[in-house]
N, C-alpha and C. Protein backbone atom coordinates (compact mmCIF):
# COMPACT_ATOMS: atom_id res chain seq x y z
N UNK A 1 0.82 -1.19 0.00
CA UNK A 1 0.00 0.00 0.00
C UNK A 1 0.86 1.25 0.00
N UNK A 2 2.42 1.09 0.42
CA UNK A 2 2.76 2.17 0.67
C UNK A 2 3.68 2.38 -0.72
N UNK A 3 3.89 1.79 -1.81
CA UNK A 3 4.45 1.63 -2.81
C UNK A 3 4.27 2.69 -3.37
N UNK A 4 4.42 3.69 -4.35
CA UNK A 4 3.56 5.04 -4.53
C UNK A 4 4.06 5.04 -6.05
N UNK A 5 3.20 5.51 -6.97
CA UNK A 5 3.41 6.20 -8.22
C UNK A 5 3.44 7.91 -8.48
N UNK A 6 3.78 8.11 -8.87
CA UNK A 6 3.92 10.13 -8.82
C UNK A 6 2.37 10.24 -8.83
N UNK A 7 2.13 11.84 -8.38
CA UNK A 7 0.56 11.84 -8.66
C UNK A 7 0.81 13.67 -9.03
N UNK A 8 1.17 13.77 -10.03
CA UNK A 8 1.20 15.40 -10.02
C UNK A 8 0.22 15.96 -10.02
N UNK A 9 -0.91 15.33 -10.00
CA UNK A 9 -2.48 16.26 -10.65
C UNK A 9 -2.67 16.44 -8.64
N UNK A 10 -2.24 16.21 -8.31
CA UNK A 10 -2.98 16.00 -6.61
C UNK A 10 -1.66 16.79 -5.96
N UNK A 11 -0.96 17.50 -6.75
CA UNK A 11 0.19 18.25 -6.06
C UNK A 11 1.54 17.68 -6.10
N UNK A 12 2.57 18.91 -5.49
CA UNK A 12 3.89 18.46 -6.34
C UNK A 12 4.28 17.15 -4.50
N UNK A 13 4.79 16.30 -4.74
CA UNK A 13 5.65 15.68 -4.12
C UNK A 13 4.62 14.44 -3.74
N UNK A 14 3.19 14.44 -3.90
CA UNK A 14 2.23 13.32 -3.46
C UNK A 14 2.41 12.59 -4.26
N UNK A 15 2.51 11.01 -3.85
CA UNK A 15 2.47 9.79 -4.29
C UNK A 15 1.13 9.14 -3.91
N UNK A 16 0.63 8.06 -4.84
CA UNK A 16 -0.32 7.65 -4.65
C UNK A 16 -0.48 6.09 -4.79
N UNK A 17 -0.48 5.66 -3.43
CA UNK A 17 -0.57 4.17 -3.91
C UNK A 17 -1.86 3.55 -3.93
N UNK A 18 -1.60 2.17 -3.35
CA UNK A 18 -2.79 1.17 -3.73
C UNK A 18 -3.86 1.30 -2.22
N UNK A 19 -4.32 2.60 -2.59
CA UNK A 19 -5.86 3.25 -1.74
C UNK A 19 -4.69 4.48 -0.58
N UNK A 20 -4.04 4.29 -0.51
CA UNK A 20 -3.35 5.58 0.17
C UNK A 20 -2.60 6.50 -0.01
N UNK A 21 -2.67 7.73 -0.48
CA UNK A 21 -1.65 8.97 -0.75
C UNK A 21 -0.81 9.46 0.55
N UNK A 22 0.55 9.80 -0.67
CA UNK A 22 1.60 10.11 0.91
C UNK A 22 1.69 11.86 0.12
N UNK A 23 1.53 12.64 1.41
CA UNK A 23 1.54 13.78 1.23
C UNK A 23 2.90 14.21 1.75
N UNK A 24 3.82 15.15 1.36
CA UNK A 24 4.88 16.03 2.16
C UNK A 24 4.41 16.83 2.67
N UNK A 25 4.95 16.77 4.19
CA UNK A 25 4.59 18.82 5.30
C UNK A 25 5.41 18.76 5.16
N UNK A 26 5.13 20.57 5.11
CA UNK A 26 6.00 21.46 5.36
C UNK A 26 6.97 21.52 6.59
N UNK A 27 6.73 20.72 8.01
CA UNK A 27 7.73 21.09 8.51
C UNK A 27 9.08 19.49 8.26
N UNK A 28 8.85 18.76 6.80
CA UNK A 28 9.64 17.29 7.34
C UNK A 28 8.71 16.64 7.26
N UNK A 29 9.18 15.09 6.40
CA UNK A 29 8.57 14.27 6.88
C UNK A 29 7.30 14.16 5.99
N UNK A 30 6.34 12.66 6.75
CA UNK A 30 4.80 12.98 4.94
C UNK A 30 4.04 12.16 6.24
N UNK A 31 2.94 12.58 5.46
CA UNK A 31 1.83 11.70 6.15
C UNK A 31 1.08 10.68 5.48
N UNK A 32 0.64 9.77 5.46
CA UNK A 32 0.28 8.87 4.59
C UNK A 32 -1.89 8.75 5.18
N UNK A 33 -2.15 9.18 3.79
CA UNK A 33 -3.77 9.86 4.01
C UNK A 33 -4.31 8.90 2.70
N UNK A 34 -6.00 8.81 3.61
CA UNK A 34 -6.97 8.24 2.47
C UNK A 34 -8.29 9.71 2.67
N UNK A 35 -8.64 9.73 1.49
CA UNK A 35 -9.48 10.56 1.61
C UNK A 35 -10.90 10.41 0.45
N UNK A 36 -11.94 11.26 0.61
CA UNK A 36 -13.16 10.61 -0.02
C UNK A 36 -14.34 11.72 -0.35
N UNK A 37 -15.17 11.24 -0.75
CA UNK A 37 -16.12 12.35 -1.15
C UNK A 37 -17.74 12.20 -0.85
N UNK A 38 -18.47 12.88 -0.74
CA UNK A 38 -20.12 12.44 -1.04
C UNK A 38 -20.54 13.26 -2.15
N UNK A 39 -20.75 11.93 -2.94
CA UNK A 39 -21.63 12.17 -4.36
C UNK A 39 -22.52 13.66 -4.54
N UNK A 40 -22.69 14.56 -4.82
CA UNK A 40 -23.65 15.86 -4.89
C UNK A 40 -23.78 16.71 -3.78
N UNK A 41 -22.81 15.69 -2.56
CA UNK A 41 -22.89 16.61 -1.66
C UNK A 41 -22.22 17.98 -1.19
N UNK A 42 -20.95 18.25 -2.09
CA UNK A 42 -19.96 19.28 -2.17
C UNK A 42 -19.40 18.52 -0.46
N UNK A 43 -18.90 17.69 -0.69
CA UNK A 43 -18.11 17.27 0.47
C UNK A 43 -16.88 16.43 0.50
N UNK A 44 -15.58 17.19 0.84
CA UNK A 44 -14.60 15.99 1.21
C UNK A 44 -13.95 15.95 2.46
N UNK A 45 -12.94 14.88 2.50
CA UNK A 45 -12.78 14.53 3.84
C UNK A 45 -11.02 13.52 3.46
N UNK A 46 -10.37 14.21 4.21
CA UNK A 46 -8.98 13.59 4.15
C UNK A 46 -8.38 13.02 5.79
N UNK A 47 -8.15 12.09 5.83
CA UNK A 47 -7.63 11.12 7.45
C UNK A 47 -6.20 10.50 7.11
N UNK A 48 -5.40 11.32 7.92
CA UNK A 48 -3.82 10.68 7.52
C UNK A 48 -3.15 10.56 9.26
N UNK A 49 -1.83 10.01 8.77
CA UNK A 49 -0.79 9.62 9.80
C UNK A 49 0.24 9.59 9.75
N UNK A 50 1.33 10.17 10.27
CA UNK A 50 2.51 10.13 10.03
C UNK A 50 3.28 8.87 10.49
N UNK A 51 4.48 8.94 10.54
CA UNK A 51 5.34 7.65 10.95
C UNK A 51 5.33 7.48 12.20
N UNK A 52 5.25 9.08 12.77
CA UNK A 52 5.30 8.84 14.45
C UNK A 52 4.14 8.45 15.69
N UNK A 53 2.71 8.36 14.65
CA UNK A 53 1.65 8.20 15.37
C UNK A 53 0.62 9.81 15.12
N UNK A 54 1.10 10.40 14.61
CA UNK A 54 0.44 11.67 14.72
C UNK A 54 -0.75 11.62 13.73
N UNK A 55 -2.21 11.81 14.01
CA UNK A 55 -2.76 12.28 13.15
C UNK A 55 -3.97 13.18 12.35
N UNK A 56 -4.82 13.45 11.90
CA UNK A 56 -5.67 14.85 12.07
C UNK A 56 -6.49 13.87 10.76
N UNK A 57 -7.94 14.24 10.77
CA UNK A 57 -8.88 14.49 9.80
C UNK A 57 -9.22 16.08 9.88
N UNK A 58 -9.74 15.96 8.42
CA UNK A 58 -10.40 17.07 8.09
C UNK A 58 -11.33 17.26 7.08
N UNK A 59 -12.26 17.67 7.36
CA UNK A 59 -14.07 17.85 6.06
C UNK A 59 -13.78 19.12 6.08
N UNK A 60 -14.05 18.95 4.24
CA UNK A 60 -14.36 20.54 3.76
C UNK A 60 -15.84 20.59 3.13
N UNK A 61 -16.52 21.41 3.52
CA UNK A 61 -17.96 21.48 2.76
C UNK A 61 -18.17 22.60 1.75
N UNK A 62 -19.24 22.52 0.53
CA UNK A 62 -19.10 23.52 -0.44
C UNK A 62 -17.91 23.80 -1.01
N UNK A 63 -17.58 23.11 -1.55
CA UNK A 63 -16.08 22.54 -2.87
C UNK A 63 -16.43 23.23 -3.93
N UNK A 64 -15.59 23.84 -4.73
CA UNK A 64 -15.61 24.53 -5.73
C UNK A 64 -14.73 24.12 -6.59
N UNK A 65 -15.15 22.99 -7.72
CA UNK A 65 -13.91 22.25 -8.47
C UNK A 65 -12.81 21.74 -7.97
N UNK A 66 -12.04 21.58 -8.28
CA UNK A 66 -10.85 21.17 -7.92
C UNK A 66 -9.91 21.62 -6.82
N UNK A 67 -10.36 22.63 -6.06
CA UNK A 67 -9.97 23.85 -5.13
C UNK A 67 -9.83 22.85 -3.77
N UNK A 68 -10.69 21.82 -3.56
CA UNK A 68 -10.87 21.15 -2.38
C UNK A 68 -9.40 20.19 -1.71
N UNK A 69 -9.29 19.73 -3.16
CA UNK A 69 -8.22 18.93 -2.92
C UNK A 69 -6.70 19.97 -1.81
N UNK A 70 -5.97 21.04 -2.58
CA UNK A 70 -5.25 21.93 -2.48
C UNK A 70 -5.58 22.49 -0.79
N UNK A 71 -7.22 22.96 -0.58
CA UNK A 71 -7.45 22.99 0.80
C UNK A 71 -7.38 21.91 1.84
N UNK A 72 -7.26 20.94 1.66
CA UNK A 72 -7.61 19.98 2.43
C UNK A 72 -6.03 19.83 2.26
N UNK A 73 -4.88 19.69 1.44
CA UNK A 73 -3.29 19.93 1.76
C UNK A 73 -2.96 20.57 2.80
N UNK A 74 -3.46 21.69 2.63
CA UNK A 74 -3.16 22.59 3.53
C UNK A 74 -3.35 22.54 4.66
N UNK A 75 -4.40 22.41 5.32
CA UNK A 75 -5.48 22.01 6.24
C UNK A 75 -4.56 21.04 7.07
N UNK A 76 -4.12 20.32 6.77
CA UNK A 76 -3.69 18.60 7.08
C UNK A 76 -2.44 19.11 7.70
N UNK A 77 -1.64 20.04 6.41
CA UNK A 77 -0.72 20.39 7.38
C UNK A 77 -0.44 21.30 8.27
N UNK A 78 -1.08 22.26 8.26
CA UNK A 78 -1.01 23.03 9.35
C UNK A 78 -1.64 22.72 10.73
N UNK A 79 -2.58 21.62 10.47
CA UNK A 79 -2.80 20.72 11.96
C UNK A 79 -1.69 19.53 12.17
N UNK A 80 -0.88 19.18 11.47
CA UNK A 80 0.24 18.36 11.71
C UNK A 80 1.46 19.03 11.67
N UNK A 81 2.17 20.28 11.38
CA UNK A 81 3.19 21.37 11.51
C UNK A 81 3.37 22.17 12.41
N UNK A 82 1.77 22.27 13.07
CA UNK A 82 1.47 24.21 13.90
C UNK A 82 2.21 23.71 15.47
């Protein structure tokens, strides 16, 4: 699962394996996240973990294209960096 292929459409340094993406923070280090959607509902939701045990979800509601993904990066890391 943790095997990863590049994933540039999902940002620069994320890999994406078989059902889990490894994200890079900013402070060091990646977290390894699954994340998901509801159908019409303008809703996503990303749940990751780092190597050390650390880890954060986060739902974004009212998504605007492709914008969700990029927030929910962010999001992830500044509750796993701050």
């Amino acid at each position: 699962m943790r095997t990863v292929v590049p994933a540039p459409g999902m940002g620069q340094g994320v890999g994406y394996g078989l059902g889990l993406i490894r994200l890079p923070l900013s402070c060091g280090g990646q977290i390894w996240a699954h994340g998901g959607d509801l159908a019409g509902g303008g809703v996503a939701n990303v749940s990751g973990q780092d190597d050390s045990g650390r880890s954060a979800t986060v739902y974004i509601t009212a998504l605007t294209g492709g914008a969700g993904v990029e927030h929910l990066r962010r999001t992830m890391d500044v509750a796993l960096c701050s």
